[in-house]
Protein backbone atom coordinates (compact mmCIF):
# COMPACT_ATOMS: atom_id res chain seq x y z
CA UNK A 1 171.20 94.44 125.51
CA UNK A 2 169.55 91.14 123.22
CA UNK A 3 167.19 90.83 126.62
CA UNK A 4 165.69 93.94 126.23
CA UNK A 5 165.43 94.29 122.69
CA UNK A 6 163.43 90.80 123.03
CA UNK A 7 161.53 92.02 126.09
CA UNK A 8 160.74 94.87 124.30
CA UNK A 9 159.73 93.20 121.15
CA UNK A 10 157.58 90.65 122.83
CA UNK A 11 155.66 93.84 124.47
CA UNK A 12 155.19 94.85 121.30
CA UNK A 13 153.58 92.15 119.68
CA UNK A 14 151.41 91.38 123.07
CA UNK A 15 150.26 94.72 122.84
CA UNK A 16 149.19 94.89 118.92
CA UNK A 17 147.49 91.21 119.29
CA UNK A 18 145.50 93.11 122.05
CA UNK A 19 144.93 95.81 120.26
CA UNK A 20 143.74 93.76 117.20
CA UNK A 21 141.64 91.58 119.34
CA UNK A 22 140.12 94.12 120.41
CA UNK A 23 139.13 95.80 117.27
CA UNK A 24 135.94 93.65 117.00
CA UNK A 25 132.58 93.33 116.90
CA UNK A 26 131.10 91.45 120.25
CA UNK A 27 127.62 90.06 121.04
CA UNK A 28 127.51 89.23 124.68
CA UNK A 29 124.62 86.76 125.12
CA UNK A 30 122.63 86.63 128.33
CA UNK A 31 123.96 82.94 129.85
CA UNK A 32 127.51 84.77 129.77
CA UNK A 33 129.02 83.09 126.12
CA UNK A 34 130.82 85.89 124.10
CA UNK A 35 130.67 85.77 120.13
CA UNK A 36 133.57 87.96 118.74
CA UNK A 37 134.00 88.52 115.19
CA UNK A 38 133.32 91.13 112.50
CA UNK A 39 130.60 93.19 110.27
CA UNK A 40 127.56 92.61 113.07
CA UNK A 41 124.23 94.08 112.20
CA UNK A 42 121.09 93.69 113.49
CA UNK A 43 118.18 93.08 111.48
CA UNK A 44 114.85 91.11 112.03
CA UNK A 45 114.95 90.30 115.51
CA UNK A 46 118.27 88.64 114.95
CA UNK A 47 121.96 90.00 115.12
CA UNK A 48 124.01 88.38 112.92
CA UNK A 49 127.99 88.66 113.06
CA UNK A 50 130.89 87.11 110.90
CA UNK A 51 133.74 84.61 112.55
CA UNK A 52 136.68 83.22 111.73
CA UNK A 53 135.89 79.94 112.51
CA UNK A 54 132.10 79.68 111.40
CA UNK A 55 131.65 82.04 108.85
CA UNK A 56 128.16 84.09 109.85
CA UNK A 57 126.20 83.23 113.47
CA UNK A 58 123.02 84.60 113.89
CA UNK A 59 121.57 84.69 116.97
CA UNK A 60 117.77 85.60 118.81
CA UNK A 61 117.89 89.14 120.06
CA UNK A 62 116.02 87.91 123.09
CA UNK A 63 119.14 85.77 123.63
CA UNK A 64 121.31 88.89 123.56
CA UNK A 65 122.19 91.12 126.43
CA UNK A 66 124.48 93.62 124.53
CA UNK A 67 126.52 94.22 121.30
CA UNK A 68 129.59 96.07 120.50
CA UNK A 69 130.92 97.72 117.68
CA UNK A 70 134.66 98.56 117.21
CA UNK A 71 133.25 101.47 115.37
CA UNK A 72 130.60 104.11 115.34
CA UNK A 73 127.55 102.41 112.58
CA UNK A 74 124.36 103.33 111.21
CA UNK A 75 121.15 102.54 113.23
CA UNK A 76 117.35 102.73 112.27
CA UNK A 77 114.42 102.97 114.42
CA UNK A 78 111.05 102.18 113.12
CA UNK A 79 110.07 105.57 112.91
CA UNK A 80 112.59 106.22 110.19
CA UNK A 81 115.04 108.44 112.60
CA UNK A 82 118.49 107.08 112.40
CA UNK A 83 121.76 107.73 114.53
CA UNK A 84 125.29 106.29 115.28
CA UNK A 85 125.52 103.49 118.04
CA UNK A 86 129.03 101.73 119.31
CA UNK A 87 127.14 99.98 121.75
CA UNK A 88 123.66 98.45 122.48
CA UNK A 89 122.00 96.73 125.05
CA UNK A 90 118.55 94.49 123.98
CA UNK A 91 116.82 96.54 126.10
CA UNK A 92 117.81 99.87 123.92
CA UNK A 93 116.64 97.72 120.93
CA UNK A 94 113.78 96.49 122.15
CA UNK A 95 112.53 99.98 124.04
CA UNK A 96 114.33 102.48 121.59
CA UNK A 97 112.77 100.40 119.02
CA UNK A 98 115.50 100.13 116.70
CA UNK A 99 115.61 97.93 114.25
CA UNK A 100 118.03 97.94 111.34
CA UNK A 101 121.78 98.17 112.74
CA UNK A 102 124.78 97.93 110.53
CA UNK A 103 123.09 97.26 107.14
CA UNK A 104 124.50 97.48 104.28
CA UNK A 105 123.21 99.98 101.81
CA UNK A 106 120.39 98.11 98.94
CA UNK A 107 122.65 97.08 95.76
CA UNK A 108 122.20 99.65 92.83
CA UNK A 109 120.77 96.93 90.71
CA UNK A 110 118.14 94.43 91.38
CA UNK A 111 116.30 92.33 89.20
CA UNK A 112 112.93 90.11 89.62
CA UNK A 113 111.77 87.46 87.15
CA UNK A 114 108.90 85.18 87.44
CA UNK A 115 107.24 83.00 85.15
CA UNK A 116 104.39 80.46 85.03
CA UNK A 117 103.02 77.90 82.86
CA UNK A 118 99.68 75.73 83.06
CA UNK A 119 98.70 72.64 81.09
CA UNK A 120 94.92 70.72 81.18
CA UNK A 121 94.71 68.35 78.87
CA UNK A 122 90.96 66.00 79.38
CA UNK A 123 87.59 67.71 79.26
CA UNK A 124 88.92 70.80 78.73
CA UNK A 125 92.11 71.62 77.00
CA UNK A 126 93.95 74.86 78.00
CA UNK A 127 97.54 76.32 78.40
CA UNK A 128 98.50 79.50 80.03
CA UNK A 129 101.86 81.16 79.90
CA UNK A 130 102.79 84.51 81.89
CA UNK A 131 106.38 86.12 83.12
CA UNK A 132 106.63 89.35 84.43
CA UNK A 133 109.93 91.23 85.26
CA UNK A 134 110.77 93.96 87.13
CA UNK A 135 114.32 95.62 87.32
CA UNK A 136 115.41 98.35 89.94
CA UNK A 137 118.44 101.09 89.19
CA UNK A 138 119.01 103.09 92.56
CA UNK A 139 122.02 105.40 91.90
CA UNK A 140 123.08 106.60 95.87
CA UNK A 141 119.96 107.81 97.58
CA UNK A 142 119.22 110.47 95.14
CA UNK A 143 117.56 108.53 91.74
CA UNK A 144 115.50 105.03 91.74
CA UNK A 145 114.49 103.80 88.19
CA UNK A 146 112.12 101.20 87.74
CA UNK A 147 111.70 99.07 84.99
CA UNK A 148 108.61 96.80 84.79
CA UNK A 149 107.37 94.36 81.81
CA UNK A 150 104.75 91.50 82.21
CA UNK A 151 103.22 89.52 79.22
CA UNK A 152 100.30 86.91 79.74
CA UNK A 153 98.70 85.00 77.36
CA UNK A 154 96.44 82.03 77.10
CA UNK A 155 94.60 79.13 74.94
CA UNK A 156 91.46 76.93 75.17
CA UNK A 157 90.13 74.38 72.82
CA UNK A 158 86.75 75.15 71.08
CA UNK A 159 84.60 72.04 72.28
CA UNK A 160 82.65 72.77 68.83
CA UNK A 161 85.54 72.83 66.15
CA UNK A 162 88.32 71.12 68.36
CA UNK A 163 90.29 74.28 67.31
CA UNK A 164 92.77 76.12 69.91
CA UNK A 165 91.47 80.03 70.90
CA UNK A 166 93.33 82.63 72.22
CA UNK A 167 91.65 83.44 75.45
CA UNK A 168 94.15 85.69 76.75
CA UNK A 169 96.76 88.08 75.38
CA UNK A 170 97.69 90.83 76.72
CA UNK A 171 100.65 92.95 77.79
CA UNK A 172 102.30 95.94 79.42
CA UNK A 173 105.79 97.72 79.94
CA UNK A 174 106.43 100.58 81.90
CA UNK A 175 109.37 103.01 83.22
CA UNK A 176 109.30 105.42 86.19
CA UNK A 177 111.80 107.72 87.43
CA UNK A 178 111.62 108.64 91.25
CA UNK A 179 113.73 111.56 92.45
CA UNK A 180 114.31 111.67 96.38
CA UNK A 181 113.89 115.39 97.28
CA UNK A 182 113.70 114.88 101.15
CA UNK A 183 114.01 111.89 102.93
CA UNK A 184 110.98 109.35 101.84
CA UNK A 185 109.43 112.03 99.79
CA UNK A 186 110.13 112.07 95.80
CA UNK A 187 108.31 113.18 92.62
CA UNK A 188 107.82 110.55 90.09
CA UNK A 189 107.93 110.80 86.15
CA UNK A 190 106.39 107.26 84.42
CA UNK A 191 105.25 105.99 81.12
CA UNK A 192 103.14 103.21 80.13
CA UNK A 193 102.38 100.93 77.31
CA UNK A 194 99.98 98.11 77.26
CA UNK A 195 97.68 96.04 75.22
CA UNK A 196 94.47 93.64 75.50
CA UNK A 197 93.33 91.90 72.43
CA UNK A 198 90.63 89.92 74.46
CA UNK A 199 89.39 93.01 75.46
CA UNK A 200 90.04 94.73 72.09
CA UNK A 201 92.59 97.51 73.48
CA UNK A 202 94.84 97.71 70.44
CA UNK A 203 97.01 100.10 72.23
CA UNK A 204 97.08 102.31 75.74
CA UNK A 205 99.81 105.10 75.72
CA UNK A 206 100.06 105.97 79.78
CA UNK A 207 102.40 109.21 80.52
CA UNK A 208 102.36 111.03 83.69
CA UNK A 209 104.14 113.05 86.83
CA UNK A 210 103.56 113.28 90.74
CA UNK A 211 104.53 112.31 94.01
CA UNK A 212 105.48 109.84 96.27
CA UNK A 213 105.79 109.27 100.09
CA UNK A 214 106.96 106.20 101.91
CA UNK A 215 104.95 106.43 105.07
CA UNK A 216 106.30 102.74 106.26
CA UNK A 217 110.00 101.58 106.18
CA UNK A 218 110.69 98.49 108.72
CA UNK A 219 113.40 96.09 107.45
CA UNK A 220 112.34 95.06 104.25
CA UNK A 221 108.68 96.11 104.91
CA UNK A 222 107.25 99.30 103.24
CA UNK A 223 104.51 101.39 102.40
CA UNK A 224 104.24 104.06 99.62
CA UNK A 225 101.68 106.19 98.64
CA UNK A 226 101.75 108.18 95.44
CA UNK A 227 99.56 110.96 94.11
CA UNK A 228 99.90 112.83 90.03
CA UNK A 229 98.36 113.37 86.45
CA UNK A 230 98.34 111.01 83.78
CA UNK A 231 97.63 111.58 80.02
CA UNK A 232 96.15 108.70 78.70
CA UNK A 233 95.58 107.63 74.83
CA UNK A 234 93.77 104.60 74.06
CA UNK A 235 93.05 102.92 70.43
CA UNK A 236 90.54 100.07 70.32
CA UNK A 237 90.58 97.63 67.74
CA UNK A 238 87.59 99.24 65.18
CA UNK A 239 89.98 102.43 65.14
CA UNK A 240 87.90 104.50 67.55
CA UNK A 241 90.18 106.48 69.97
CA UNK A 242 90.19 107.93 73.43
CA UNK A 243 92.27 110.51 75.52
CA UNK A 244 91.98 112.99 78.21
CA UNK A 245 93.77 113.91 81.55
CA UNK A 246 93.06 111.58 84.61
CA UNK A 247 93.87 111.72 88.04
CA UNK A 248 96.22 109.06 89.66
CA UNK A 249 96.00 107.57 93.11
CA UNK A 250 98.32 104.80 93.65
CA UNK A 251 99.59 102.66 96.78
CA UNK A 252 102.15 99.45 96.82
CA UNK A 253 103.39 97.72 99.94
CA UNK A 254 105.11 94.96 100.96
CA UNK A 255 105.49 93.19 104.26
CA UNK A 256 107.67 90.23 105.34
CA UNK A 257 105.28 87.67 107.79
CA UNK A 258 108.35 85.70 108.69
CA UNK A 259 111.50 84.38 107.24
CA UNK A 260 109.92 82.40 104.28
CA UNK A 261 106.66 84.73 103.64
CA UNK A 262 106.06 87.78 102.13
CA UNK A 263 102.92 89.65 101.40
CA UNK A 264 103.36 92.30 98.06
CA UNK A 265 100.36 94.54 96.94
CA UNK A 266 99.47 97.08 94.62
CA UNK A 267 96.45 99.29 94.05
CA UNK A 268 96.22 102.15 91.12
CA UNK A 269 92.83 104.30 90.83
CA UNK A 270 92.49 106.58 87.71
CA UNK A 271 89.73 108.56 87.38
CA UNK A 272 88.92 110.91 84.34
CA UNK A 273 89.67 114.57 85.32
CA UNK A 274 86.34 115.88 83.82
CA UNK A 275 84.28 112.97 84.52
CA UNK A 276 84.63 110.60 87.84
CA UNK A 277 82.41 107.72 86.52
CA UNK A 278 84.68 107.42 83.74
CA UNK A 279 87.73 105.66 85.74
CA UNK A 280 90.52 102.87 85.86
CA UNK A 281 91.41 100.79 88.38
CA UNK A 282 94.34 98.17 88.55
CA UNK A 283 94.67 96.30 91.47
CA UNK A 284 97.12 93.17 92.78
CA UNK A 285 97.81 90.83 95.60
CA UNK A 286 100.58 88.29 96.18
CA UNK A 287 101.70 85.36 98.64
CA UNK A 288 105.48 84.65 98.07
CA UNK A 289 106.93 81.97 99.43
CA UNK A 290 110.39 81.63 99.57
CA UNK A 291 111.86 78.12 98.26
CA UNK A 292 115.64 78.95 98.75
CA UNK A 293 118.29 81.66 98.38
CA UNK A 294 116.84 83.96 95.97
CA UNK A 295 114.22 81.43 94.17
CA UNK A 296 110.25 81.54 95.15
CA UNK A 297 107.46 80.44 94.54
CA UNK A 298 104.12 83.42 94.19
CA UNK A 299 100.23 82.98 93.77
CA UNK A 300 98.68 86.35 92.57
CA UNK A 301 95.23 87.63 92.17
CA UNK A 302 94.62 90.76 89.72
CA UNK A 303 91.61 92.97 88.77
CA UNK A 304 91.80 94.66 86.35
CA UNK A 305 88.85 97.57 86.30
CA UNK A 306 88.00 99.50 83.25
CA UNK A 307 84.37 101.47 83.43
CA UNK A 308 84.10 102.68 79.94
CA UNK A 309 85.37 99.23 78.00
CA UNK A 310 85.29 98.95 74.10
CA UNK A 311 81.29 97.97 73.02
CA UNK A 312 80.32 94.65 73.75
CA UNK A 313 82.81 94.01 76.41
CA UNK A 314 82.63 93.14 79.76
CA UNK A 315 84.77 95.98 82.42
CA UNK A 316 86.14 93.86 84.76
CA UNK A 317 88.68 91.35 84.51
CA UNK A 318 90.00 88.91 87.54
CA UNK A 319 93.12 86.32 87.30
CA UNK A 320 94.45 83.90 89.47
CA UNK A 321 98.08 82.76 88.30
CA UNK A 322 101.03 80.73 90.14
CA UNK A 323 104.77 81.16 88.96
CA UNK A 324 107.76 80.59 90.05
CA UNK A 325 110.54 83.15 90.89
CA UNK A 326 114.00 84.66 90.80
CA UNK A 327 115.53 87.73 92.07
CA UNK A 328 118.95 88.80 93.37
């Protein structure tokens, strides 16, 4: 009787450490090794899985010659259309062109901050100061809030008088709410404040509505493209005002070169509804380079576009600034 209640036990426990072994993830590269382990995804040409003796491994997919899932997970392909996979071979991947497998959801908060500061002191004494931050609220896949705020300013000495001048000093904050009503498509609702003493822009009140399409999603790679109405009221510096309806045509990407570069741009064209000529037009380009986990470093250039400028002022304006970054 003790025999084969112990027989019967040990059968037991053989059987549930088979059955837990085999509840597991599996990448079985091509020169025959086996990486078991859990929460694989694919992302980036690279499958990554986590062991129990090495934390993550992340591995080439052209190293890979299939990967199973103990369960049914999410898969993209780069034309947006997604499905349920349990198993995939690199030629599925590479053919089927998926490429996002088993990736988590984006957090519902992220924040950016960067900020830069330049010093020349010798024949010509300056200092230049800017930070810009940008905060992200995503609540499921229904509402995306975005919160943006950038301040420059700027100082050079008067080769005359010896006397610091503010050369720049300007700034902006903004808020728009995007609401997804099919997938990649949303309407938008914004509002904008900014300044420019340099340019004599006391104030520039910026409300308006459209929509938005993301025509590009791979990885962490996108393209949007956003169409509306703005109402915009300006007050210059002598007290003269200006408002009216323009039209808003706006596009921002962003595209990952490799694992340390990323390319982020932004262009907004606003003409005046009853007169073209009459127009803004804000435009931006960055090179970030990533330093480490979450910290980079960015060089920008912006132009900054306005046709019908306050008297005696100039209507373009061009910037190169470095900073460094943070975001998580």
């Amino acid at each position: 009787m003790f025999a084969k209640i112990t027989v019967l036990l040990v059968g037991m426990i053989l059987f549930l450490s088979a059955a837990l072994s085999s509840q597991a993830d599996t990448i079985a590269l091509k020169n025959g090794d086996r990486i078991s382990g859990k929460d694989c995804s694919v992302r980036d040409g690279k499958a990554a899985i986590t062991t129990d003796y090495a934390k993550t491994v992340t591995v080439d997919l052209s190293s890979v010659e299939k990967i199973s899932f103990d369960s049914p997970v999410p898969a993209e392909r780069k034309d947006g259309t997604k499905r349920t996979v349990t198993e995939l071979t690199t030629e599925e991947i590479t053919v089927g062109g998926i490429i996002l497998v088993n990736v988590p959801p984006p957090p519902p908060w992220t924040l950016d901050l960067s900020a830069g500061y330049a010093l020349n002191s010798g024949n010509s004494n300056t200092e230049d100061v800017n930070v810009q931050l940008t905060v992200v609220r995503l609540v499921e896949e229904l509402l995306r809030l975005t919160l943006h705020g950038e301040y420059f300013w700027g100082t050079a000495e008067d080769e005359n008088t010896g006397k610091d001048e503010t050369v720049t000093d300007r700034g902006l904050a903004s808020l728009q709410a995007d609401i997804f009503l099919i997938e990649n498509g949303y309407t938008y609702g914004r509002s904008e404040y900014s300044y420019d003493k340099m340019n004599d822009l006391d104030r520039r009140i910026d409300n308006g509505v459209g929509i938005g399409y993301r025509v590009l999603k791979i990885g962490d790679s996108f393209l949007n493209l956003e169409a509306g109405a703005d109402y915009i009221d300006s007050k210059y510096d002598d007290g003269s005002k200006e408002h009216g309806i323009y039209i808003r045509l706006a596009e921002n990407s962003q595209f990952k070169l490799n694992d340390r570069l990323m390319f982020v741009q932004s262009i907004e064209y606003k003409p005046r509804g009853k007169n073209f000529n009459d127009y803004l037009l804000n435009a931006s380009a960055s090179i970030r380079v990533s330093l480490m986990t979450n910290l980079y470093f960015k060089v920008s250039v912006i132009d900054r576009y306005d046709n019908s400028p306050a008297a005696g002022k100039k209507p373009n304006d061009v910037a190169v600034i470095s900073s460094l970054g943070f975001n998580l």
